[in-house]
N, C-alpha and C. Protein backbone atom coordinates (compact mmCIF):
# COMPACT_ATOMS: atom_id res chain seq x y z
N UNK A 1 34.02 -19.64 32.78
CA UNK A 1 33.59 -18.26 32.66
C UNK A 1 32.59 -18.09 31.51
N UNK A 2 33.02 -18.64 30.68
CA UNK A 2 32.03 -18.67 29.07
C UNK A 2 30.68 -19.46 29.43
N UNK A 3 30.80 -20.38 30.23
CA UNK A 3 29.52 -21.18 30.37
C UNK A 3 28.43 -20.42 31.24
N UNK A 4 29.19 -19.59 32.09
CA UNK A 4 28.40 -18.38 33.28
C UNK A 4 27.58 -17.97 32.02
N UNK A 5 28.47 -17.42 31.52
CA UNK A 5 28.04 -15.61 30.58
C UNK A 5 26.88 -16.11 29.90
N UNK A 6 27.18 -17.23 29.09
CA UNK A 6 25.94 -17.87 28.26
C UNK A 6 24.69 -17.98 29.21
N UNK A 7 25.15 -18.56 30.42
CA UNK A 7 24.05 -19.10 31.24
C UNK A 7 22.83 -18.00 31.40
N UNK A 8 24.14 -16.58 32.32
CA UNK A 8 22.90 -15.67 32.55
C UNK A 8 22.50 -14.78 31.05
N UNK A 9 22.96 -14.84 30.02
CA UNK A 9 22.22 -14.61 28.56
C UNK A 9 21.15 -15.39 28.29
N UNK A 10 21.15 -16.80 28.52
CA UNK A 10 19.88 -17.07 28.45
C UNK A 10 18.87 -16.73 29.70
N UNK A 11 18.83 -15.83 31.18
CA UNK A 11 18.24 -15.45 31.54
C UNK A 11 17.55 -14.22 31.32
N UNK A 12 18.60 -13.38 31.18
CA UNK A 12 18.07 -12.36 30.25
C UNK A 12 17.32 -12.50 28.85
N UNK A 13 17.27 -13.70 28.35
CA UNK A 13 16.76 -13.47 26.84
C UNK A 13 14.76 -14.01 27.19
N UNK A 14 15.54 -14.94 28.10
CA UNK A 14 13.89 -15.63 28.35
C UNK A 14 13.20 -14.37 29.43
N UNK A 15 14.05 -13.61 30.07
CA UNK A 15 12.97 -12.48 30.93
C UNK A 15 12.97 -11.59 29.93
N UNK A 16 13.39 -11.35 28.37
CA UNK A 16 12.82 -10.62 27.76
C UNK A 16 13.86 -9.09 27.80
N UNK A 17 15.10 -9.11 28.54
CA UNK A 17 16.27 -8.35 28.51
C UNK A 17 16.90 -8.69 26.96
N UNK A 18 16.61 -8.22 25.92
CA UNK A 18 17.34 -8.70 24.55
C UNK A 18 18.62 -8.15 24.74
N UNK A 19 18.88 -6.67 25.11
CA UNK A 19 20.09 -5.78 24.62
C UNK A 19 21.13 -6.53 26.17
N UNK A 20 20.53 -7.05 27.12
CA UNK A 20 21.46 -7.41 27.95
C UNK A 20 21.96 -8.69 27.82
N UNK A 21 21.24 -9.84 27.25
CA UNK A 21 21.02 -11.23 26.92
C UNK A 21 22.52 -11.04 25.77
N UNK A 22 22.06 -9.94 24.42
CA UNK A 22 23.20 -9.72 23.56
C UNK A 22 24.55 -9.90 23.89
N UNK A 23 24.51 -8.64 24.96
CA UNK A 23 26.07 -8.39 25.67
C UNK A 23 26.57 -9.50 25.94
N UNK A 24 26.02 -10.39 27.17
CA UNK A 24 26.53 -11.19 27.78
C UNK A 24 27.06 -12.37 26.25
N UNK A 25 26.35 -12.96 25.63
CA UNK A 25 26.56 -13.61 24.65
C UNK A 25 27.26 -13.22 23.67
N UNK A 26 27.50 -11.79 23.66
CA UNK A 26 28.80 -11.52 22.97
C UNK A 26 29.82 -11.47 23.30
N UNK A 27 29.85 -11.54 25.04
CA UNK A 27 30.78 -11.64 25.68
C UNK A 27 31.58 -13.25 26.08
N UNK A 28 30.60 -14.10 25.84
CA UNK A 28 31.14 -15.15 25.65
C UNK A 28 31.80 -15.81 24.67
N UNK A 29 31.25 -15.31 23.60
CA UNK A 29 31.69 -15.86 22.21
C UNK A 29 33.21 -16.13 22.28
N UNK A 30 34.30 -15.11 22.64
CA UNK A 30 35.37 -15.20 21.89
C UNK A 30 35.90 -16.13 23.42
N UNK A 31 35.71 -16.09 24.53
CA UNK A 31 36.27 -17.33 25.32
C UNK A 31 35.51 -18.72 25.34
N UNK A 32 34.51 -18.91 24.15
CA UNK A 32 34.10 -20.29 24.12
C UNK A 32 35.20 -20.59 23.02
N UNK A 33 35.59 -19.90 21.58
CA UNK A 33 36.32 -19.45 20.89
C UNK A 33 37.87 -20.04 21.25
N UNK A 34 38.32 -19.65 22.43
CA UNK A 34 39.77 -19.60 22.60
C UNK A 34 39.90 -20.78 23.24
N UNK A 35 38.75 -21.84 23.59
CA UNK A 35 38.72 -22.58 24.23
C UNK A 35 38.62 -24.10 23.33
N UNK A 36 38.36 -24.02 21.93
CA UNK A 36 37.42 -24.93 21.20
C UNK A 36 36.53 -25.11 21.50
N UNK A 37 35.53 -23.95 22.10
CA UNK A 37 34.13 -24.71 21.96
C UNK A 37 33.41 -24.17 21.01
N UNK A 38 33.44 -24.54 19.91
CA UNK A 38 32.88 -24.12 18.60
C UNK A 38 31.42 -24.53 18.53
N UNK A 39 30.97 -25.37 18.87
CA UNK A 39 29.13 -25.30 18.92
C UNK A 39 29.01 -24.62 19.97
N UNK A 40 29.51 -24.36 21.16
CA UNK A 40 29.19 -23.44 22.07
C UNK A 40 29.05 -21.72 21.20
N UNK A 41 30.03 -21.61 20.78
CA UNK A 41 30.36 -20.46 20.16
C UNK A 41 29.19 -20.12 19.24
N UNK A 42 28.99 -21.25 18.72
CA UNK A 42 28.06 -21.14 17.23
C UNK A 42 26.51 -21.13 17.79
N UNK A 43 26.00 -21.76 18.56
CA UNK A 43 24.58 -21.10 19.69
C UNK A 43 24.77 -19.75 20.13
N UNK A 44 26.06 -19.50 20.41
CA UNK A 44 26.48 -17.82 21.32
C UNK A 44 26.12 -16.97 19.67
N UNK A 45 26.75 -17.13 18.87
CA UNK A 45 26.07 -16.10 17.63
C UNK A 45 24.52 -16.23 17.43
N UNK A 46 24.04 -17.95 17.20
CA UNK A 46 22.58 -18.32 17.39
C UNK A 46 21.83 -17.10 18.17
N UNK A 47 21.99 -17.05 19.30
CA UNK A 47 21.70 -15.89 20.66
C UNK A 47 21.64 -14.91 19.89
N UNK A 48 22.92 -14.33 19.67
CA UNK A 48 23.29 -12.69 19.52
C UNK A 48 21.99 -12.82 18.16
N UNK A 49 22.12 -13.73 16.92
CA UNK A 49 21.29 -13.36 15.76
C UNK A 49 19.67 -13.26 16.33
N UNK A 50 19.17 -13.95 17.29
CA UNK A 50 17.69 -13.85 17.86
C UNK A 50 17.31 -12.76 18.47
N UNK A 51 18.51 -12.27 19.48
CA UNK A 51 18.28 -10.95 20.32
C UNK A 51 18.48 -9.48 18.93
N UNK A 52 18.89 -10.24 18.47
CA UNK A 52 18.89 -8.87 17.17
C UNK A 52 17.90 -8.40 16.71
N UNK A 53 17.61 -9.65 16.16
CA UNK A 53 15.52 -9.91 15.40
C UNK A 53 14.97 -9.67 16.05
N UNK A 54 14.90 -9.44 17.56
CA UNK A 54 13.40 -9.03 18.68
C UNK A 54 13.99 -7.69 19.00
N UNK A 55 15.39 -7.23 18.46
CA UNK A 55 15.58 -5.81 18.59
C UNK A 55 15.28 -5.24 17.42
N UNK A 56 15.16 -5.71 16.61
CA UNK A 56 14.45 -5.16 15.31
C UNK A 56 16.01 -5.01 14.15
N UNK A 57 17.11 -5.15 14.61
CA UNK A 57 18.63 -5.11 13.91
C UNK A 57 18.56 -6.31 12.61
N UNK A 58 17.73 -6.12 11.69
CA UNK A 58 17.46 -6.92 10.87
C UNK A 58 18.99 -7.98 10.33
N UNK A 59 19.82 -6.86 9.67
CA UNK A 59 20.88 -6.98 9.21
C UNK A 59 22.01 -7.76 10.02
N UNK A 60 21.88 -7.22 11.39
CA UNK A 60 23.16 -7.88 12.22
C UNK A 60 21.95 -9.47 12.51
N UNK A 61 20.94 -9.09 12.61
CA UNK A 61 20.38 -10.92 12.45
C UNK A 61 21.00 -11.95 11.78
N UNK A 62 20.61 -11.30 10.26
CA UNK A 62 20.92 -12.56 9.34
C UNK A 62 22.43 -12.34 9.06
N UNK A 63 23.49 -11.62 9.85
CA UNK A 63 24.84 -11.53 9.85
C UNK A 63 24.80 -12.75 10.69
N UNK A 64 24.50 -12.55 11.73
CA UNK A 64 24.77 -13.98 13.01
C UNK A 64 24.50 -15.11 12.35
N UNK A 65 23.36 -14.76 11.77
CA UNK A 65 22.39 -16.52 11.74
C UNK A 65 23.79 -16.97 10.63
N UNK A 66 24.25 -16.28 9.78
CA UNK A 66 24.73 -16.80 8.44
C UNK A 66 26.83 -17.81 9.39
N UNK A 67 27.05 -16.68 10.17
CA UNK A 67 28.26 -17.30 10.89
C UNK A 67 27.56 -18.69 11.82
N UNK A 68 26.32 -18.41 12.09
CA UNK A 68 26.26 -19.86 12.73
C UNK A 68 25.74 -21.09 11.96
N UNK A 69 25.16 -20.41 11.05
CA UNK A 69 24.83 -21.55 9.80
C UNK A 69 26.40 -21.95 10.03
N UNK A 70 26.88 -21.64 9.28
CA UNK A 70 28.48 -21.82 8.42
C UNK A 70 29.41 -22.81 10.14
N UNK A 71 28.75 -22.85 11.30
CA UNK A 71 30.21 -23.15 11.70
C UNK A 71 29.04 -24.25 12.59
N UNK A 72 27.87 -24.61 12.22
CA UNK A 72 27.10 -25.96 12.73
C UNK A 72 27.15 -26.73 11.30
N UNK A 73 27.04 -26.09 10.60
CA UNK A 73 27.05 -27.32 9.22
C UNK A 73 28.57 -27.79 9.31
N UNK A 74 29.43 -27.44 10.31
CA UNK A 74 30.61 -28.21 10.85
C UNK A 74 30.38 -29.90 11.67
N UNK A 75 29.32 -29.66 12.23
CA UNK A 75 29.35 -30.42 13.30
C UNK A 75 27.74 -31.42 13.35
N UNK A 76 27.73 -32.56 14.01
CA UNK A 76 26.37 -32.81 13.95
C UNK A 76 25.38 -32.41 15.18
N UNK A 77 24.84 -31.64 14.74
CA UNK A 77 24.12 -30.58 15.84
C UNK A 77 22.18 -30.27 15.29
N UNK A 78 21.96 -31.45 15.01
CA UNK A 78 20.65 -31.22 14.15
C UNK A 78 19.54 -30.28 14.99
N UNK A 79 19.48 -30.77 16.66
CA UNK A 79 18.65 -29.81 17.17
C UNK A 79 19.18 -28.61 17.43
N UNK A 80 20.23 -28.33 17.30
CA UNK A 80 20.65 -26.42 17.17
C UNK A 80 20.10 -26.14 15.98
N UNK A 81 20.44 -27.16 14.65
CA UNK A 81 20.32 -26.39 13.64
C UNK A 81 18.38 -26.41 13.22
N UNK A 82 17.77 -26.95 13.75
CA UNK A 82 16.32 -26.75 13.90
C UNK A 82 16.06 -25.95 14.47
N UNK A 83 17.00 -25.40 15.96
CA UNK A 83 16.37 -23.70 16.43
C UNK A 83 16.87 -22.85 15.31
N UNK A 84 18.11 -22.87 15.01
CA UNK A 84 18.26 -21.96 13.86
C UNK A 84 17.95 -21.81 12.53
N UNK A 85 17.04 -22.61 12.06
CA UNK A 85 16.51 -22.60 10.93
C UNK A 85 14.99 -22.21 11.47
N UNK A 86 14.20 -22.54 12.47
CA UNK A 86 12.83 -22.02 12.79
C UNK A 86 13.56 -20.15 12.93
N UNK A 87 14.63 -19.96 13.49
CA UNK A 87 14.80 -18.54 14.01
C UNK A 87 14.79 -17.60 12.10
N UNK A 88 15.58 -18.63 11.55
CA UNK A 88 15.60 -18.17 10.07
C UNK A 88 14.49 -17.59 9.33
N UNK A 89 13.38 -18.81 9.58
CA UNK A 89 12.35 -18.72 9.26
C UNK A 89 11.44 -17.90 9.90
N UNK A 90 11.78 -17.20 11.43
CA UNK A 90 11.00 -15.83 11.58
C UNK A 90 11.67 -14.49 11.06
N UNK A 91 13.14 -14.97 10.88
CA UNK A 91 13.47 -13.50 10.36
C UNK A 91 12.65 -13.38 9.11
N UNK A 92 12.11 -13.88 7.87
CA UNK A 92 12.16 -14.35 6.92
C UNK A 92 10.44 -13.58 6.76
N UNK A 93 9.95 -14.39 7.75
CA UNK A 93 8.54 -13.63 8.31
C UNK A 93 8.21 -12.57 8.28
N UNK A 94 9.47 -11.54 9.26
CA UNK A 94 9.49 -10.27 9.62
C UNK A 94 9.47 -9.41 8.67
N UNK A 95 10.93 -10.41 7.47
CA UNK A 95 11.51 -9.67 6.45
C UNK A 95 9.85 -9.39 5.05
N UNK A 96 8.47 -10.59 5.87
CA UNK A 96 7.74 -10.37 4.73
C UNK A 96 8.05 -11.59 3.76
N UNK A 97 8.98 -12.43 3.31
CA UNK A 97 9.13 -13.56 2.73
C UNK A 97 8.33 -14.46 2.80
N UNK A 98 7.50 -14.66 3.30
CA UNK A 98 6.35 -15.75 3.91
C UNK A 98 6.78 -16.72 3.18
N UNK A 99 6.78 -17.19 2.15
CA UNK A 99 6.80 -18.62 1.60
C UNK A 99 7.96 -18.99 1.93
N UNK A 100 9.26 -18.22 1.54
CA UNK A 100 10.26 -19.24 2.19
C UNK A 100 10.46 -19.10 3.88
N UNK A 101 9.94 -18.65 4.62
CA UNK A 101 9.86 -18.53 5.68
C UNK A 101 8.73 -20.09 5.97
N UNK A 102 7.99 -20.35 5.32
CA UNK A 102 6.94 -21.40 5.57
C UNK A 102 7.82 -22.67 5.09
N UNK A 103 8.54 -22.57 4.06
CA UNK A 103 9.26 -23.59 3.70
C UNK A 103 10.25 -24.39 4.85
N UNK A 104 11.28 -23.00 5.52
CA UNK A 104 11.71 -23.14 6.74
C UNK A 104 11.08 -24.04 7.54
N UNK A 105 10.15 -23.39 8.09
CA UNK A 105 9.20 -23.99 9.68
C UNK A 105 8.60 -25.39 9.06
N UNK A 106 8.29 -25.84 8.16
CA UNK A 106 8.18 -27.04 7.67
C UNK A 106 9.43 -28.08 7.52
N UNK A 107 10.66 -28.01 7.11
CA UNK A 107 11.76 -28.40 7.46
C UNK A 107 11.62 -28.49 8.84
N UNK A 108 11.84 -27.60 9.70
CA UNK A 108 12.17 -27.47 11.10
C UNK A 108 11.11 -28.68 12.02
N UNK A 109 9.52 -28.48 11.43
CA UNK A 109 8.59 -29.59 11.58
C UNK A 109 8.64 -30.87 11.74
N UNK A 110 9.49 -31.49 10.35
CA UNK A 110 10.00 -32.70 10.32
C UNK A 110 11.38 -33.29 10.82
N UNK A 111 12.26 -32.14 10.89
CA UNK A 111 13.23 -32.71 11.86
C UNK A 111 12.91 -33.04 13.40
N UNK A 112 11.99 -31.87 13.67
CA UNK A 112 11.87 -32.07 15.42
C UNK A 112 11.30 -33.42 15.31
N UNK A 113 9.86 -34.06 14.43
CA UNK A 113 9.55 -35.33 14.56
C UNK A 113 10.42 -36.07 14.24
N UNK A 114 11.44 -36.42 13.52
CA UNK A 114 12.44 -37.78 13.20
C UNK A 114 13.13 -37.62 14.58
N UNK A 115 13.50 -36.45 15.44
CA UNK A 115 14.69 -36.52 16.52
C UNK A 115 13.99 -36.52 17.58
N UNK A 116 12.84 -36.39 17.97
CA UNK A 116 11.62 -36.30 18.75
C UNK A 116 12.17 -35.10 20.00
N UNK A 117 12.18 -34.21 18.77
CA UNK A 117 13.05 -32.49 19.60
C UNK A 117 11.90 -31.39 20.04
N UNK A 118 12.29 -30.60 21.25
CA UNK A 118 11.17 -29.97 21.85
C UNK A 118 12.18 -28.57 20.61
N UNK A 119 10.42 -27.70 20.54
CA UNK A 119 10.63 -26.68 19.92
C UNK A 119 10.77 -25.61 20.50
N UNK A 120 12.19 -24.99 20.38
CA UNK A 120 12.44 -23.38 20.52
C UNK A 120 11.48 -22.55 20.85
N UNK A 121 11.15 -22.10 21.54
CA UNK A 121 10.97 -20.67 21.56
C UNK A 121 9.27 -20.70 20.70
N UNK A 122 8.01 -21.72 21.83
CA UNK A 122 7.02 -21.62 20.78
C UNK A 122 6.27 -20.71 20.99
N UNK A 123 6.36 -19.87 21.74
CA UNK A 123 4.90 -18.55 21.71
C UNK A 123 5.41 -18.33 20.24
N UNK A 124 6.97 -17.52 20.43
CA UNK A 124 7.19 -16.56 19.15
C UNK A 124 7.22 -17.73 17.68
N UNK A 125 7.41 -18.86 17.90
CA UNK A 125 6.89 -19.72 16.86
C UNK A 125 5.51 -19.32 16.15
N UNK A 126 4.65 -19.81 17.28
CA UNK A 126 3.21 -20.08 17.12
C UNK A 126 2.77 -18.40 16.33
N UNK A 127 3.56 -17.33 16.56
CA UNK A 127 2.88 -16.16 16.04
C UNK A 127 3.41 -15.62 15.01
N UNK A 128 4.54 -16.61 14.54
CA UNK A 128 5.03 -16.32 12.98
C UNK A 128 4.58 -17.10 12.33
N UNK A 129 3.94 -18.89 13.01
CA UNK A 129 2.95 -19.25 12.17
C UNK A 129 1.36 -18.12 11.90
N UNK A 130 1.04 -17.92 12.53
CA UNK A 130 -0.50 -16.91 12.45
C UNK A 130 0.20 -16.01 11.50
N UNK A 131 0.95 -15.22 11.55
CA UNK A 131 1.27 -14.40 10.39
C UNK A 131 1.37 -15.00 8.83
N UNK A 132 2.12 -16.35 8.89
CA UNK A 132 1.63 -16.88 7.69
C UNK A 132 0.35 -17.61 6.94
N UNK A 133 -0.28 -17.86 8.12
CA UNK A 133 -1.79 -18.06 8.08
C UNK A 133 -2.90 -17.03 7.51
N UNK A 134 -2.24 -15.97 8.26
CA UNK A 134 -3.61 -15.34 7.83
C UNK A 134 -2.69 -14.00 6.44
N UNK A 135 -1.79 -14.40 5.96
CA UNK A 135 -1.07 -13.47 4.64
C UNK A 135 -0.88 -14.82 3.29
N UNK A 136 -0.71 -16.04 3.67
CA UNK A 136 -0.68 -16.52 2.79
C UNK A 136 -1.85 -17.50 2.51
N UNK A 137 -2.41 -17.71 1.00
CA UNK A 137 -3.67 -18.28 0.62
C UNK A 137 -2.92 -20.13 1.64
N UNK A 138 -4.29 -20.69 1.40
CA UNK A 138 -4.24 -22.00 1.96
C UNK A 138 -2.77 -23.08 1.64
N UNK A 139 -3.33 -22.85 0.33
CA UNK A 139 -2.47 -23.43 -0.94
C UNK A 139 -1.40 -23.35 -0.86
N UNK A 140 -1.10 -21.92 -1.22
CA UNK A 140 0.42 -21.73 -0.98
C UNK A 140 0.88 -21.99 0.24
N UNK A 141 0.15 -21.70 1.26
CA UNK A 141 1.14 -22.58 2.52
C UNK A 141 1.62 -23.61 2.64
N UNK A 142 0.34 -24.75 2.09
CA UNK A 142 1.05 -26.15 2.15
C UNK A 142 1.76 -26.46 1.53
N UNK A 143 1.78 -25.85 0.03
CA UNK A 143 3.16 -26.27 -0.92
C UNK A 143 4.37 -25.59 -0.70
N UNK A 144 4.66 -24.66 -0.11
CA UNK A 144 5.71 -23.82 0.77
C UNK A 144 6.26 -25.13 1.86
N UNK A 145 5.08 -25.40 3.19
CA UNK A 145 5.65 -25.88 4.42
C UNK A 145 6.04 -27.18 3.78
N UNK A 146 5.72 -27.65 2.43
CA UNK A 146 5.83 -29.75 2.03
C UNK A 146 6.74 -29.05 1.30
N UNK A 147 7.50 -27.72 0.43
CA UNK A 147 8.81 -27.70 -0.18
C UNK A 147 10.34 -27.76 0.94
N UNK A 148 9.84 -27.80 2.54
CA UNK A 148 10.82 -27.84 2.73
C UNK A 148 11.18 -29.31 2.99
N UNK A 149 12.41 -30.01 2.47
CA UNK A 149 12.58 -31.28 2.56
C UNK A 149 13.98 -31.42 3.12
């Protein structure tokens, strides 16, 4: 049942349904939960914290992102935790942070090359890079995207 709910959440999230994509993924959470599926669970907050940020729910964002930080640094899950650290790094964007938001997506950079991982979600990537492109000087970008290690 939990694997459905997730399933059609990620249909809704990729047709761009955020507030329905939410539901469903909040609706899974607590039977991936009762089940042990704790990285399941911990992508299902992943979800809920992304559909937040494209709903503009700043706060319940970095509420999610912070429960799914906390319950993948459980497990070895490096390409979850590269979508969720690029997702970090657009809240971060949104929030106006640019440098540590650049620091982020530079981390996220070098993990996808060591694991040779396809990237999340790159339109909305590619346009939180341009936002740091054209707000932050040259300089500071590169010593931002080479501080993340």
């Amino acid at each position: 049942m939990a694997h459905g709910l997730a399933g059609i959440g990620i249909v809704e999230f990729i047709s761009g349904n955020f507030e329905a994509a939410r539901a469903f993924f909040e609706e899974a959470i607590p039977l991936q939960l009762e089940v042990d599926e704790f990285v399941d669970a911990a992508a299902g907050e992943m979800m809920v914290a992304q559909c937040a940020r494209r709903l503009g729910d700043l706060n319940e964002a970095r509420r999610r992102f912070l429960v799914a930080i906390s319950a993948l640094e459980q497990n070895d899950q490096l390409l979850l935790m590269t979508e969720l650290v690029q997702e970090v790094g657009a809240l971060l964007t949104v929030e106006r942070r640019l440098a540590e938001a650049a620091t982020l997506f530079g981390w996220v950079e070098r993990r996808l090359e060591e694991i040779t991982g396809v990237r999340w979600d790159s339109t909305d990537y590619e346009g939180h890079i341009d936002t740091l492109r054209m707000n932050l000087p040259t300089e500071a970008l590169i010593e931002s995207w080479e501080g993340g290690s």
